[in-house]
Structure formats: C-alpha cells, structure tokens
Protein backbone atom coordinates (compact mmCIF):
# COMPACT_ATOMS: atom_id res chain seq x y z
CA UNK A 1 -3.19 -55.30 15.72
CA UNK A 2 -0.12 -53.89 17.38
CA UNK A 3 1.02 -52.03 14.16
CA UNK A 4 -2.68 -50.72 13.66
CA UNK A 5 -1.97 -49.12 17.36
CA UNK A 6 1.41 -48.15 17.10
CA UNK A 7 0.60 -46.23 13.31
CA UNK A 8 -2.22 -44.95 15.30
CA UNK A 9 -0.30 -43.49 17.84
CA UNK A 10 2.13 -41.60 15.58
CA UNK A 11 -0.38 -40.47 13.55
CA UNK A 12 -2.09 -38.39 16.69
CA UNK A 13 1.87 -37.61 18.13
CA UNK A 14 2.50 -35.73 14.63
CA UNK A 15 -0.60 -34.18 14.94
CA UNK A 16 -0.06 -32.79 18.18
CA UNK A 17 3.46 -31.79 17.04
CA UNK A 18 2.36 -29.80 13.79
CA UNK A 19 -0.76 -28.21 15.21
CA UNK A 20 1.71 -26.82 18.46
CA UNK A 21 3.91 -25.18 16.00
CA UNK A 22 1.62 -23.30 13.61
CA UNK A 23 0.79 -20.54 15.58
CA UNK A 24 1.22 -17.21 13.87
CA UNK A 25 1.72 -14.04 15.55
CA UNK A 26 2.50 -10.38 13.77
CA UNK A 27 5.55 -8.76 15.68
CA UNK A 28 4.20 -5.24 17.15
CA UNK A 29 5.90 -1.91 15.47
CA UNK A 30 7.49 0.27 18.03
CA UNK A 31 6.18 3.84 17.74
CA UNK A 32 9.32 4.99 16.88
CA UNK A 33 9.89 3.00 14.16
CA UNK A 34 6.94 3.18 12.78
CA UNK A 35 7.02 5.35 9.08
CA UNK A 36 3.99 6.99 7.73
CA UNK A 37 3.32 6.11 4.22
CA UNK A 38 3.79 8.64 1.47
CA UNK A 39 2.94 8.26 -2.24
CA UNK A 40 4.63 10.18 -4.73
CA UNK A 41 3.76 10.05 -8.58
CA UNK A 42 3.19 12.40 -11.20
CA UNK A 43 2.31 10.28 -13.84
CA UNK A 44 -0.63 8.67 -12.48
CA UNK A 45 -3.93 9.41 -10.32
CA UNK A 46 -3.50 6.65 -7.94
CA UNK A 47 -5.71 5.48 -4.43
CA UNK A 48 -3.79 3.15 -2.40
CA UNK A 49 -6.17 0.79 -0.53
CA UNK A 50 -4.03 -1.40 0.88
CA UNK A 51 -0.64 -2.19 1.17
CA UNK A 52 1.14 -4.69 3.46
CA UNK A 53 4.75 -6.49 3.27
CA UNK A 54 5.91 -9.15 5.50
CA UNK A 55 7.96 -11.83 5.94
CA UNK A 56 6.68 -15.13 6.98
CA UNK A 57 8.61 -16.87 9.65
CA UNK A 58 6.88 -19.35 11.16
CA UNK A 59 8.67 -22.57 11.88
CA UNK A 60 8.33 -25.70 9.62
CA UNK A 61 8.51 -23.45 5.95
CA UNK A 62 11.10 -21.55 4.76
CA UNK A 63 11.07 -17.91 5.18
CA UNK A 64 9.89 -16.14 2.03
CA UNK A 65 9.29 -12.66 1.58
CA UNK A 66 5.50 -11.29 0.28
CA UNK A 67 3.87 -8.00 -0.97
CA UNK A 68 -0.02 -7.68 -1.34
CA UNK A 69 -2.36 -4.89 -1.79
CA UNK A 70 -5.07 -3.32 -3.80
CA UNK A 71 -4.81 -0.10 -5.42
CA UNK A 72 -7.63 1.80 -8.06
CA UNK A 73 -6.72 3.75 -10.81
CA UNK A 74 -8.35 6.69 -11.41
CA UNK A 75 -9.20 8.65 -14.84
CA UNK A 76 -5.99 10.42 -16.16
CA UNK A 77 -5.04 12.61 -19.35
CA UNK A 78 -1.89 10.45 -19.98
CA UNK A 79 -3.11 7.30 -20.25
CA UNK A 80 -6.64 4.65 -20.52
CA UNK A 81 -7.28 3.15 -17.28
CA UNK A 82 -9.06 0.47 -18.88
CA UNK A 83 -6.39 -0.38 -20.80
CA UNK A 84 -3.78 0.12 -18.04
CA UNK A 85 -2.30 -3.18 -16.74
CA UNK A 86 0.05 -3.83 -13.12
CA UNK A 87 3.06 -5.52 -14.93
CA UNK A 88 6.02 -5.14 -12.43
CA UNK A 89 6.85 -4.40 -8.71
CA UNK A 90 10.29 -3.00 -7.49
CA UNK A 91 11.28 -3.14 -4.02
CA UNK A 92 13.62 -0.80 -2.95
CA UNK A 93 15.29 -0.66 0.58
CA UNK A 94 17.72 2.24 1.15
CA UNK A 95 17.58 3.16 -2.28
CA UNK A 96 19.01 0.04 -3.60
CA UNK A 97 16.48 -1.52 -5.63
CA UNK A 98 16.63 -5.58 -3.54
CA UNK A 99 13.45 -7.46 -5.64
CA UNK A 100 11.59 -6.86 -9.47
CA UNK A 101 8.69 -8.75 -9.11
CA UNK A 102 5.50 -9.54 -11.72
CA UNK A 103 3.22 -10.27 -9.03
CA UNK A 104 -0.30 -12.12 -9.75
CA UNK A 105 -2.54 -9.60 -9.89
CA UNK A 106 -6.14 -9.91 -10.79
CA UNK A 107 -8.18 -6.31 -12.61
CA UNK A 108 -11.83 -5.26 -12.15
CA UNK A 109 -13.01 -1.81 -14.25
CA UNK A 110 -16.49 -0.10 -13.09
CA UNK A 111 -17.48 3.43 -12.80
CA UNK A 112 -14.28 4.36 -14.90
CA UNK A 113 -12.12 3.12 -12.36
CA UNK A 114 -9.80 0.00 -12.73
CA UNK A 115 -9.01 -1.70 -9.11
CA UNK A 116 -6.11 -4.05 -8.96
CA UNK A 117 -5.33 -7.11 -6.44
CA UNK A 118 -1.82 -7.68 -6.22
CA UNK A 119 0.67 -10.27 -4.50
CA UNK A 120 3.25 -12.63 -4.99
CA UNK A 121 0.85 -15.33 -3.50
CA UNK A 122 4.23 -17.98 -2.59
CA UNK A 123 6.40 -15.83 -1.61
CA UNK A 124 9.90 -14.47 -2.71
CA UNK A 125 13.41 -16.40 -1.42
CA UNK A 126 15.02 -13.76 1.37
CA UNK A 127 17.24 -12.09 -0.42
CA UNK A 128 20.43 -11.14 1.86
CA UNK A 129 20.44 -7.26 1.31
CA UNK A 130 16.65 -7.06 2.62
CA UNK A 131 16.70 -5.96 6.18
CA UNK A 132 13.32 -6.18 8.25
CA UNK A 133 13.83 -3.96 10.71
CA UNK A 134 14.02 -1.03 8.23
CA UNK A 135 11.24 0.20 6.08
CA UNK A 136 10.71 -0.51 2.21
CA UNK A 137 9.88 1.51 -1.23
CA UNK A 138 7.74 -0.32 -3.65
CA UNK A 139 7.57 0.96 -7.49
CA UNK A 140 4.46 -0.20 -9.39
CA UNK A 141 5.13 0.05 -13.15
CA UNK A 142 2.28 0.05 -15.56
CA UNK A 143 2.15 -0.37 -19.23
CA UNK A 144 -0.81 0.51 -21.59
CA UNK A 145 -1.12 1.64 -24.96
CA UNK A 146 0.46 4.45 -25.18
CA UNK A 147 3.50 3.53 -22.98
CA UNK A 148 4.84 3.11 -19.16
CA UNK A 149 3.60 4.73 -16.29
CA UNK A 150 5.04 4.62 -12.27
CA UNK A 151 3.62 4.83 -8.85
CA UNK A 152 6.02 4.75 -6.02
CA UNK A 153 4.59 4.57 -2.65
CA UNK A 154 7.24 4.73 0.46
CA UNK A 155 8.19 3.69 3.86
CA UNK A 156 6.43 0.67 3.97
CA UNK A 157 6.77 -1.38 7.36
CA UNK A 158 8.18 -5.02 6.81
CA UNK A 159 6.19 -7.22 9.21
CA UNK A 160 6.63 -10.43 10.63
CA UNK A 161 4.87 -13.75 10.70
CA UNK A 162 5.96 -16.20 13.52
C-alpha cells in the first residue's frame, strides 16, 4: 500500500515538474532589428506564403534549429511547374553558406500552380557559426526536367522558442 502511495506521489510531482517547464514563448523583434524580406530570382516566378526560422529553446530538449514555409510556383517559360520538385535548402548567414538541407516537403498542383510545404520537421543540431541575433538567407534549389532552378529569399528573422 505504501509503495502504491509513494509511486503515486512521484508520478503527480513529475507531472507538476514537466508541465511548469513547457511553456513556450516567441522572443519579440526590436524594431530596429527587424529586416524586411526581399526575394530575388530570375529564374523562377515565385509567391512566398510563408516563411519562418527559429530556434527552439525551451528547456528539457536540445536546441535544434528549424525552417518551414509554403511557397507556389507559378507558370514559367524555363521550366514545368508540374514537374518542378523542392530538393534542397541553403542557409546562408553573412554570406557564408552555415546549413544544406533536403527538407520534407509535401507538393499539391491545381490551377497550373504547384504549392509546396516545406520544413525540417526535427530540427537541425546548432551549428556554431549560426548566430540568432542576426538575420538569415535561405536558397531553395529546384530540379525538373530540364535542369536546376534557384529562389533566394533574404533577411529572414531567426526567432526564438523558450
């Protein structure tokens, strides 16, 4: 009876613990550091719908690294959007190219436009040259038939996850 009690009791005491710890907050972006977005291509007729970086920090994991977003590919003369898959990510910080990435990404076509869901849904290892105060670059590099295409969006806030 008194071990039924005591397991009891540390069952609720590491629930108390675990559910005190998990709260997550998303540090604010001072004004002045925050970095519009800006997309430069020439290869392909991009929309950016969304595109978010941040580093999760919360206490109890170890602190990984992620990219998600969802971008749609448009019609182009160069290429098939139907045919045109996401293969790789770059991450660039200060022009120094810090993660290459094949991300999961999942592909819907309709209306002659292919939309694409992208993230690395675990999480990369912090690598030591990433800094998260400072903005980042990401490359997206397609492939289809008739060869590789690029998209590189920058100035992409890192933010946090506590």
């Amino acid at each position: 009876m008194k071990l039924k009690k005591y397991f009891g009791f540390l069952f609720i005491m590491v629930l108390i613990i675990s559910c005190s710890i998990s709260e997550k907050t998303t540090k604010n972006i001072d004004k002045q550091k925050k970095v519009d977005i800006e997309n430069t291509s020439s290869e392909l007729n991009i929309k950016i719908d969304k595109n978010v970086s941040w580093v999760n920090l919360m206490p109890g994991s170890e602190p990984k690294f992620h990219i998600s977003g969802k971008l749609s590919l448009l019609k182009g003369e160069n290429y098939n959007n139907e045919k045109t898959t996401l293969k790789y990510v770059k991450i660039f910080q200060s022009g120094k190219e810090i993660y290459f990435v094949q991300p999961k990404v999942r592909e819907e076509f309709s209306n002659s436009i292919k939309n694409f869901s992208y993230s690395t849904i675990r999480g990369l290892s912090i690598n030591q040259d990433l800094k998260i105060d400072k903005p980042i670059d990401m490359e997206y590099i397609f492939s289809d038939p008739n060869g590789k295409f690029t998209h590189t969006v920058k100035n992409i806030n890192i933010e946090e996850a506590h």
